[in-house]
C-alpha atoms as a PDB file:
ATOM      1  CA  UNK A   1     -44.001  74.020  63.194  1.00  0.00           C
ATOM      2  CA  UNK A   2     -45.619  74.659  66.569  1.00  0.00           C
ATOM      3  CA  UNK A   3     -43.662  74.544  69.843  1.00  0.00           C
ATOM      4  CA  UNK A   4     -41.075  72.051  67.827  1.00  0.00           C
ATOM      5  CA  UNK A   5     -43.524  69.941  66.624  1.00  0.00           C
ATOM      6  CA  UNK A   6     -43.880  69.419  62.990  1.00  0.00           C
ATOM      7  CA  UNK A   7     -47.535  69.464  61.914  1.00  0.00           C
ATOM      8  CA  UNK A   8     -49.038  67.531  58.342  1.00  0.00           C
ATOM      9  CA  UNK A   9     -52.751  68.566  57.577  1.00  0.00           C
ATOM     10  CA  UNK A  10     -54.989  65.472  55.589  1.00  0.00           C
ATOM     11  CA  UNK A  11     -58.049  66.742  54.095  1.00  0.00           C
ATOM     12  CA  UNK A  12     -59.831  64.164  51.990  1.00  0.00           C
ATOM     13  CA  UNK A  13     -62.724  64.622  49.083  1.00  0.00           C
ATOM     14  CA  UNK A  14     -64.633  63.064  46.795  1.00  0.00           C
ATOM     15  CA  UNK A  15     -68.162  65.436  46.014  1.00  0.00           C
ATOM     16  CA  UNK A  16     -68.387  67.695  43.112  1.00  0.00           C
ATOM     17  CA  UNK A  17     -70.049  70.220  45.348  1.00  0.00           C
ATOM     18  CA  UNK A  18     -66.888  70.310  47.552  1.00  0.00           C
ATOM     19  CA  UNK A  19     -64.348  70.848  44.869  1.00  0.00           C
ATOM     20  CA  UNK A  20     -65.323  74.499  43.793  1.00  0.00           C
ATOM     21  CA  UNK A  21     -64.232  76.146  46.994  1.00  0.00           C
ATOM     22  CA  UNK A  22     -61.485  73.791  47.617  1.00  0.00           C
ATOM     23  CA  UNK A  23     -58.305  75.788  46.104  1.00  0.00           C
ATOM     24  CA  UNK A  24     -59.698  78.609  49.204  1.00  0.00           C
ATOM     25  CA  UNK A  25     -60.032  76.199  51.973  1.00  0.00           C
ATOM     26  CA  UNK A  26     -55.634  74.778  51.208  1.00  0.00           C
ATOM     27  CA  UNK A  27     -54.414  78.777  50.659  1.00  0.00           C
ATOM     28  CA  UNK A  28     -55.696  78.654  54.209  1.00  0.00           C
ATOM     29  CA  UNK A  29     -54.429  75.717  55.957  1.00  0.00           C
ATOM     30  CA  UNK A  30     -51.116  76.340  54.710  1.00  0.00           C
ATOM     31  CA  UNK A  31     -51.525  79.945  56.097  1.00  0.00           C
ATOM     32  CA  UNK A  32     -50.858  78.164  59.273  1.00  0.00           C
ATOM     33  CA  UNK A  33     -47.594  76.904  60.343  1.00  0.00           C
ATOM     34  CA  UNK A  34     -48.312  73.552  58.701  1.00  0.00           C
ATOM     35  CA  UNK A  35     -45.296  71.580  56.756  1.00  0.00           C
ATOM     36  CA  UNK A  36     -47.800  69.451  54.732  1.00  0.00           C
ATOM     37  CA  UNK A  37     -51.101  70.161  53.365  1.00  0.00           C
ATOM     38  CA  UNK A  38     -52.163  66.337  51.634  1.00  0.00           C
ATOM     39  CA  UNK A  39     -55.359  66.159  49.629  1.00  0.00           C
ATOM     40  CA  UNK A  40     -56.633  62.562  49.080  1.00  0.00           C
ATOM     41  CA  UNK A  41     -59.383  62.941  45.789  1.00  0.00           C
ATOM     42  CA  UNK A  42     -61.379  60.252  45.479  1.00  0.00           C
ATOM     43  CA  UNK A  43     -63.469  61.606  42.637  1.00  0.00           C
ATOM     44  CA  UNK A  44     -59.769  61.562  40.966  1.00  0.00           C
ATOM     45  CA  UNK A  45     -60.730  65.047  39.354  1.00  0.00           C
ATOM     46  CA  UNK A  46     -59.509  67.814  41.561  1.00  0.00           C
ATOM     47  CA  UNK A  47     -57.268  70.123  40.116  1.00  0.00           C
ATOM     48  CA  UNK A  48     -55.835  72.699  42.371  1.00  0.00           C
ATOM     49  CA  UNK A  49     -54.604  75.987  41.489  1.00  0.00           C
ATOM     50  CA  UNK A  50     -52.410  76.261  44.626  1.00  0.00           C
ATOM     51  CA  UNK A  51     -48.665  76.726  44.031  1.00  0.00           C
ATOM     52  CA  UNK A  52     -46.865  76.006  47.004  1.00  0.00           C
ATOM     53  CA  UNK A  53     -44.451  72.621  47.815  1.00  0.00           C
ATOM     54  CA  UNK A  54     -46.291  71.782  51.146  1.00  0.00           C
ATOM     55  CA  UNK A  55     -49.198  71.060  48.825  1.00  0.00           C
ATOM     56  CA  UNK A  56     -49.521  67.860  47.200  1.00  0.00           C
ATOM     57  CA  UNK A  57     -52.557  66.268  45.702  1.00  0.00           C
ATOM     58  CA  UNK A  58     -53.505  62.444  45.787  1.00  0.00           C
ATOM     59  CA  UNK A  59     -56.243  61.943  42.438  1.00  0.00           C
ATOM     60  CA  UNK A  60     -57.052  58.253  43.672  1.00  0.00           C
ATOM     61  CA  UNK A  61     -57.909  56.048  40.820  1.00  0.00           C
ATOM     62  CA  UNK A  62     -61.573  55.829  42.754  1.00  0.00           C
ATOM     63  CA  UNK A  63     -63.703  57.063  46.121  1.00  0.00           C
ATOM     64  CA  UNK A  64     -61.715  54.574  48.550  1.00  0.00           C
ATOM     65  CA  UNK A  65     -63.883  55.933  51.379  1.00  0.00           C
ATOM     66  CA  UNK A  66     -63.163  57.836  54.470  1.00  0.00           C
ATOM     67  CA  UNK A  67     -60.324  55.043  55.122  1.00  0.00           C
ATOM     68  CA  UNK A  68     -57.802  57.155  53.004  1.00  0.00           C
ATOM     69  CA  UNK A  69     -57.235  59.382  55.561  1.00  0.00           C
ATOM     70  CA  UNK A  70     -56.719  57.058  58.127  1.00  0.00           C
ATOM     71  CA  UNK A  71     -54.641  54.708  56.392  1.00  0.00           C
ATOM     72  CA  UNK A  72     -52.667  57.745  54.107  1.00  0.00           C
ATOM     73  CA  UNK A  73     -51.705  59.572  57.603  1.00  0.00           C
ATOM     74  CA  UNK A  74     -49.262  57.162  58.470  1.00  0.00           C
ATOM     75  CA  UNK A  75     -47.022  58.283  55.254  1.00  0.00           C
ATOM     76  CA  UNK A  76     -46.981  61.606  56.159  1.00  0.00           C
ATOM     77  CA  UNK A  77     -44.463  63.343  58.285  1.00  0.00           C
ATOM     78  CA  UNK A  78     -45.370  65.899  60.789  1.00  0.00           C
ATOM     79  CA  UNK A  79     -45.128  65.004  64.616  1.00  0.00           C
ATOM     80  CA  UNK A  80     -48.740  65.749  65.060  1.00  0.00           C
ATOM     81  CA  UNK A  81     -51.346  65.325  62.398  1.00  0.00           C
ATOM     82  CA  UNK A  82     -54.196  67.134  61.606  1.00  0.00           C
ATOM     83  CA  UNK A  83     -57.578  65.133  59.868  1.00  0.00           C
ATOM     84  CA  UNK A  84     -59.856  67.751  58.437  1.00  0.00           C
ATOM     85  CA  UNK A  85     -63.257  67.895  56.775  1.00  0.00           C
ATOM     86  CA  UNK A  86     -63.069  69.402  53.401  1.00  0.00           C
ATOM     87  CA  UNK A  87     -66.561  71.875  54.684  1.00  0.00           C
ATOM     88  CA  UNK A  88     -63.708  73.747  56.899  1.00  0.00           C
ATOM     89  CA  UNK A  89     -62.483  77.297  56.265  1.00  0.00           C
ATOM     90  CA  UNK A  90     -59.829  77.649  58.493  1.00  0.00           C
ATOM     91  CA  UNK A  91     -57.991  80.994  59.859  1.00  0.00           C
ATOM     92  CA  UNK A  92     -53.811  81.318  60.102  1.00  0.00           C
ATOM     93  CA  UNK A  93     -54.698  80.581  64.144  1.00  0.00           C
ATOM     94  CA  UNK A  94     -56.394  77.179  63.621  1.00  0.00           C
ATOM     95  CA  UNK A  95     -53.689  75.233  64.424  1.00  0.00           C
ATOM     96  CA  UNK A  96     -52.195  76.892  67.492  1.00  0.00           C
ATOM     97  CA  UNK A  97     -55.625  77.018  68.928  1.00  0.00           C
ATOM     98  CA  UNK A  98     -55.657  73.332  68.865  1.00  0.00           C
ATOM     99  CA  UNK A  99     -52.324  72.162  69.147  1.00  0.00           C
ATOM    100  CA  UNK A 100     -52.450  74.209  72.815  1.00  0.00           C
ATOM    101  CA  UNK A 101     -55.715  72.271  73.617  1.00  0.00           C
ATOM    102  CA  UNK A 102     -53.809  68.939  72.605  1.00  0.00           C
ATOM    103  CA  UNK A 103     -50.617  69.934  74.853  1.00  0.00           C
ATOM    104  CA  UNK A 104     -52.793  71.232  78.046  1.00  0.00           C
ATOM    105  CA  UNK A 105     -54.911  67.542  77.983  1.00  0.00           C
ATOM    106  CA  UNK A 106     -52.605  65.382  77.926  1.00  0.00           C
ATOM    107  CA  UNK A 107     -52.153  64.927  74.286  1.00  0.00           C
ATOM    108  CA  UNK A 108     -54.890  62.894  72.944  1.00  0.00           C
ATOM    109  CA  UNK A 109     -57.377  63.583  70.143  1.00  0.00           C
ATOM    110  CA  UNK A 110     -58.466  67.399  69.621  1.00  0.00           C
ATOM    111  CA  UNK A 111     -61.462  68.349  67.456  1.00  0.00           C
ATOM    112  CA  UNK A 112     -63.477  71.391  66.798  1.00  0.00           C
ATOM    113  CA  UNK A 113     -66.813  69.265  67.670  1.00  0.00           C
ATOM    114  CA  UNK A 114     -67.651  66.280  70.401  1.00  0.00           C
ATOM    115  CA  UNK A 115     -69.883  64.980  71.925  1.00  0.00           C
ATOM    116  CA  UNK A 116     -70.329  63.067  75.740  1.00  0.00           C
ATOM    117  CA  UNK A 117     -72.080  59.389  75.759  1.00  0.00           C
ATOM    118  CA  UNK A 118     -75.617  59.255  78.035  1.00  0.00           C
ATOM    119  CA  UNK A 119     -76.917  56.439  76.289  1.00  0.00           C
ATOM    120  CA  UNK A 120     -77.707  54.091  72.994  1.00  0.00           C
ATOM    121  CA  UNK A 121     -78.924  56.912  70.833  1.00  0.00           C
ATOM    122  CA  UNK A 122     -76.774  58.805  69.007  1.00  0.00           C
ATOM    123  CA  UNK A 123     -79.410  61.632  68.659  1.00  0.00           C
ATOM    124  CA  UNK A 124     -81.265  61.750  71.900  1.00  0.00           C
ATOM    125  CA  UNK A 125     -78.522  60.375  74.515  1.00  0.00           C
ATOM    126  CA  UNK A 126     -75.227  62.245  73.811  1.00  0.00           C
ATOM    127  CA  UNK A 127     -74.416  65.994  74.327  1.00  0.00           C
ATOM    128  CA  UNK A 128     -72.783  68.265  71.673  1.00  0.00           C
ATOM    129  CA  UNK A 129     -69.871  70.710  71.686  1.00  0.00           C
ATOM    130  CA  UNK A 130     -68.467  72.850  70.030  1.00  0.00           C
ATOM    131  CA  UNK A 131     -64.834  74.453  70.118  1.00  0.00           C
ATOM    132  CA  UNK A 132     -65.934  77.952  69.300  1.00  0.00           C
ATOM    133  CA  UNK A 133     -68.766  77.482  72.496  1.00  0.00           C
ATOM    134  CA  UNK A 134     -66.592  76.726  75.192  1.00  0.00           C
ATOM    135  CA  UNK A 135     -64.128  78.632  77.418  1.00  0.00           C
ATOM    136  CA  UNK A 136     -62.181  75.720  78.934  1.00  0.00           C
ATOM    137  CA  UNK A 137     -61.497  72.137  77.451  1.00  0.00           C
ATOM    138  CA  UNK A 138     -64.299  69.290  77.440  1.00  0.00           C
ATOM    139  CA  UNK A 139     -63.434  65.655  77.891  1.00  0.00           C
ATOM    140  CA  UNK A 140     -65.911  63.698  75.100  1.00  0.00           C
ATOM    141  CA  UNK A 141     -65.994  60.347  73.958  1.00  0.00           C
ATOM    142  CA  UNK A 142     -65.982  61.258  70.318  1.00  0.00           C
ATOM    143  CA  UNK A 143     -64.525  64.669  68.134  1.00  0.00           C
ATOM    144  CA  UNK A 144     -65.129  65.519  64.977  1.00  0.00           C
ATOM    145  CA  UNK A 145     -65.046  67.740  61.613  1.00  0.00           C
ATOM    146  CA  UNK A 146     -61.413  68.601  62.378  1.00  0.00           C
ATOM    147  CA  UNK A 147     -58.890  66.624  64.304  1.00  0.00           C
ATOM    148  CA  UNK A 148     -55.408  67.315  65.991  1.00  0.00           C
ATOM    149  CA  UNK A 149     -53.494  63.984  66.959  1.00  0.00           C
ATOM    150  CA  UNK A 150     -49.936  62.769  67.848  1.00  0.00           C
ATOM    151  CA  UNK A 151     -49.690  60.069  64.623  1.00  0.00           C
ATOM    152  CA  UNK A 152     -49.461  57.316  67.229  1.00  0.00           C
ATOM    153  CA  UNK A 153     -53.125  56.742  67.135  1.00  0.00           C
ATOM    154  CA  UNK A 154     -52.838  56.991  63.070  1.00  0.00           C
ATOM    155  CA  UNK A 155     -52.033  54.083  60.746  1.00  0.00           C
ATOM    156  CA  UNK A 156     -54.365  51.296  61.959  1.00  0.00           C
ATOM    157  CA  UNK A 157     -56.317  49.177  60.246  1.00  0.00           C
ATOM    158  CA  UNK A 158     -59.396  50.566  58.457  1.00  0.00           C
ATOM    159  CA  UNK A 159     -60.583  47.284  57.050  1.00  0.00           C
ATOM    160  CA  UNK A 160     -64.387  47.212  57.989  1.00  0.00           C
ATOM    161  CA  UNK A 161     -65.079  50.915  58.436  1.00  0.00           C
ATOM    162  CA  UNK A 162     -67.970  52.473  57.081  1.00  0.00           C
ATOM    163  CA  UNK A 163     -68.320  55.112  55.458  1.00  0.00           C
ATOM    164  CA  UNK A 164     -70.777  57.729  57.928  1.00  0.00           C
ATOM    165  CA  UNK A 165     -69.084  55.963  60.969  1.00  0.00           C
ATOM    166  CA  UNK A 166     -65.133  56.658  60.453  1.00  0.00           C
ATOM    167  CA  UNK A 167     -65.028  58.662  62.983  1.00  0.00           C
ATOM    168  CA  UNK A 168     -67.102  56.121  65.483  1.00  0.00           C
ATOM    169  CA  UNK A 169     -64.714  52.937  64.180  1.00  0.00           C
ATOM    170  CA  UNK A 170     -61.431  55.126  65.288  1.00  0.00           C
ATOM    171  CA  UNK A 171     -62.291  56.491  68.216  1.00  0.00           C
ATOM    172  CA  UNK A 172     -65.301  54.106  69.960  1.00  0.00           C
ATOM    173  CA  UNK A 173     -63.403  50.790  68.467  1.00  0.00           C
ATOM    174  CA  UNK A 174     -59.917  51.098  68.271  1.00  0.00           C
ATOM    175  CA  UNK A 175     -58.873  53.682  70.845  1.00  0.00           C
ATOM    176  CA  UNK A 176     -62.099  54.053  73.536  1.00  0.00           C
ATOM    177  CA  UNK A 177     -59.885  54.796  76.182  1.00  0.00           C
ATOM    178  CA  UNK A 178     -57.507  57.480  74.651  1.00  0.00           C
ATOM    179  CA  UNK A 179     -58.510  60.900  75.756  1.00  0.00           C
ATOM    180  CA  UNK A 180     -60.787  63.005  73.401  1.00  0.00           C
ATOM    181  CA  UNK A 181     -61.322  67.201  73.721  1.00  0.00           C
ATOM    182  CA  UNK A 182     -63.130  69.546  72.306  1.00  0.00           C
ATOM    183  CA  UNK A 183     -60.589  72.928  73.529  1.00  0.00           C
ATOM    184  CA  UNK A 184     -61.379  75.981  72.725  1.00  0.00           C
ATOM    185  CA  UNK A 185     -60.783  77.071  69.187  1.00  0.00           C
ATOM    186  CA  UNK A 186     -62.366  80.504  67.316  1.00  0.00           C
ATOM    187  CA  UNK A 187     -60.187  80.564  64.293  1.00  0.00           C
ATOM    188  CA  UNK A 188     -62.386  78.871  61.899  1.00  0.00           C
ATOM    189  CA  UNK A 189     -65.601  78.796  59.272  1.00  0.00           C
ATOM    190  CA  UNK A 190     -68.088  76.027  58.271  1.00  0.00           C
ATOM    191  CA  UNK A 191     -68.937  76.409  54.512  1.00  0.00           C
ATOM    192  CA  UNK A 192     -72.125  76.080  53.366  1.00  0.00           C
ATOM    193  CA  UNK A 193     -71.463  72.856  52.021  1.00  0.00           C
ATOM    194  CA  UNK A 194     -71.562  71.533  55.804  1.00  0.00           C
ATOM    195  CA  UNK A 195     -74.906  71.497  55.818  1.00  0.00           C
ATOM    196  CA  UNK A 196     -76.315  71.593  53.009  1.00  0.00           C
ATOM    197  CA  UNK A 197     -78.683  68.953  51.188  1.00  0.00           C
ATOM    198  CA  UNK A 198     -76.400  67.263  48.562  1.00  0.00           C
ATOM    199  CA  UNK A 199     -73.155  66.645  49.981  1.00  0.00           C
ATOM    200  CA  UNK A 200     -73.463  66.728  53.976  1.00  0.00           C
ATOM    201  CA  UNK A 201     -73.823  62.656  54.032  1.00  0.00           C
ATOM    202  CA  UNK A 202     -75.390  62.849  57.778  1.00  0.00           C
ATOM    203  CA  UNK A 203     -78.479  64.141  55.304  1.00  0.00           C
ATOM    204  CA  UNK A 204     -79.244  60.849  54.058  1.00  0.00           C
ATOM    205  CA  UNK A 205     -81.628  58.454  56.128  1.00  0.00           C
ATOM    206  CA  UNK A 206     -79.737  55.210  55.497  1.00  0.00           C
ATOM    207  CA  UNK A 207     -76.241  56.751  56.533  1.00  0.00           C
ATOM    208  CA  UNK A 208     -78.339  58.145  59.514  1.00  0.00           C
ATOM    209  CA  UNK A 209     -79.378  55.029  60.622  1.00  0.00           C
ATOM    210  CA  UNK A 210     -75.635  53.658  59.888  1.00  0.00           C
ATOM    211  CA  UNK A 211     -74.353  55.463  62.256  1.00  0.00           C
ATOM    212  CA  UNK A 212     -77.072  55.189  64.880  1.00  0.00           C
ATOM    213  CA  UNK A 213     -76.492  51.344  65.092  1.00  0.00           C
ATOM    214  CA  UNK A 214     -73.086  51.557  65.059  1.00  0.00           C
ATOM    215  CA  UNK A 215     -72.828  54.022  67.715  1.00  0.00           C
ATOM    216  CA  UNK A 216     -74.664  51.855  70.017  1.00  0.00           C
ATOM    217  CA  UNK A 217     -73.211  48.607  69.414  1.00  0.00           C
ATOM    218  CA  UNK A 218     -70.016  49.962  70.429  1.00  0.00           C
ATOM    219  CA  UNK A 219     -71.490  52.425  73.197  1.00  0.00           C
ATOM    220  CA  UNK A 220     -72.968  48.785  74.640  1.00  0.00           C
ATOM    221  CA  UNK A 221     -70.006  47.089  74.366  1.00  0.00           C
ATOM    222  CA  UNK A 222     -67.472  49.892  75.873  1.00  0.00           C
ATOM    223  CA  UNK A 223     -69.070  52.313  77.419  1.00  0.00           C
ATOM    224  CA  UNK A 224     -72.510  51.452  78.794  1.00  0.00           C
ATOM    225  CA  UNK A 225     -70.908  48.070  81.529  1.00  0.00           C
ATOM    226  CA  UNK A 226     -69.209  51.048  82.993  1.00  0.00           C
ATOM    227  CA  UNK A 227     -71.163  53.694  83.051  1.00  0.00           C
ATOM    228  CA  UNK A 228     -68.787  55.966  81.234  1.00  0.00           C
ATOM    229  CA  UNK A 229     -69.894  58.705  78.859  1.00  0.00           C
ATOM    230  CA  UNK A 230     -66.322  59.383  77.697  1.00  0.00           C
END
């Protein structure tokens, strides 16, 4: 609990490669003052080695896609939620860092990465941050990697979202005008499996060029007839 606020933590994962280092990445999200830790498996083979009743682990039956999260959010319980990449090694700070970005911005979406809107490319017209790079909180039109949200933007539908665009169909779609951060935040790792060759799925040409087209059909639509990049 953080300033009275209950907090749930969704981590969702489905590569082998991911699985290995798993067990360390929960001992340290529930070293924060989390009341749930939820793991959605879609390779339905994870096994954790983590005792603790925060902790519970959802083997789906198959990879559902990045939808789980979305869509599994809504049955947790905390009063703000927190969507994470399974590539994350948090510290016992993580979620105080961000849960004071969320309250000092007026309580939208909070990630560790973002990025502002300059035009239809995705690479080429937008401009990165990072939490760990800057020393007051950015307004962006998109965060990423890990999220802090009040669960009112949660439970929606995810019928039509793709799988290297999630993040895009959430944010650019259903919600372009709620208010998106990156705050500062130092309290955390990337693994190597972030950006590595086998499981990082922005790797792959095709899921490159996914989200290129789907970032600018909605940057057209939302964002470019008024000139906003967030």
């Amino acid at each position: 609990m953080i300033e009275n606020r209950t907090v749930s933590v969704v981590i969702t994962t489905y590569h082998p490669a991911r699985r290995a280092g798993l067990d360390t990445i929960l001992r340290k999200w529930l070293a924060n003052p989390v009341e749930e830790v939820w793991v959605l498996d879609g390779s339905g083979q994870f096994k954790s080695t983590v005792s603790d009743p925060r902790l519970l682990v959802f083997n789906m039956p198959k990879d559902l896609g990045p939808g789980m999260d979305y869509a599994m959010a809504a049955l947790t319980q905390g009063d703000l939620v927190v969507l994470a990449d399974d590539d994350v090694l948090p510290g016992p700070g993580l979620v105080a860092e961000m849960a004071d970005g969320w309250a000092k911005t007026g309580r939208g979406l909070v990630g560790l990465i973002g990025r502002t809107f300059h035009g239809p490319l995705y690479k080429g017209d937008t401009k990165f941050y990072a939490a760990r790079n800057v020393d007051e909180p950015v307004r962006v039109g998109f965060v990423g990697v890990v999220i802090l949200a009040e669960r009112s933007y949660l439970g929606f539908d995810v019928r039509g979202l793709t799988r290297n665009a999630d993040d895009l169909f959430w944010q650019m779609q259903v919600f372009p005008k709620v208010g998106k951060w990156v705050a500062p935040a130092k309290d955390y790792l990337n693994t190597p499996e972030a950006s590595d060759n086998c499981s990082a799925m922005y790797r792959t040409l095709a899921l490159k060029e996914e989200r290129q087209a789907y970032y600018e059909k909605w940057w057209r639509q939302n964002y470019e007839p008024t000139g906003a990049t967030v």
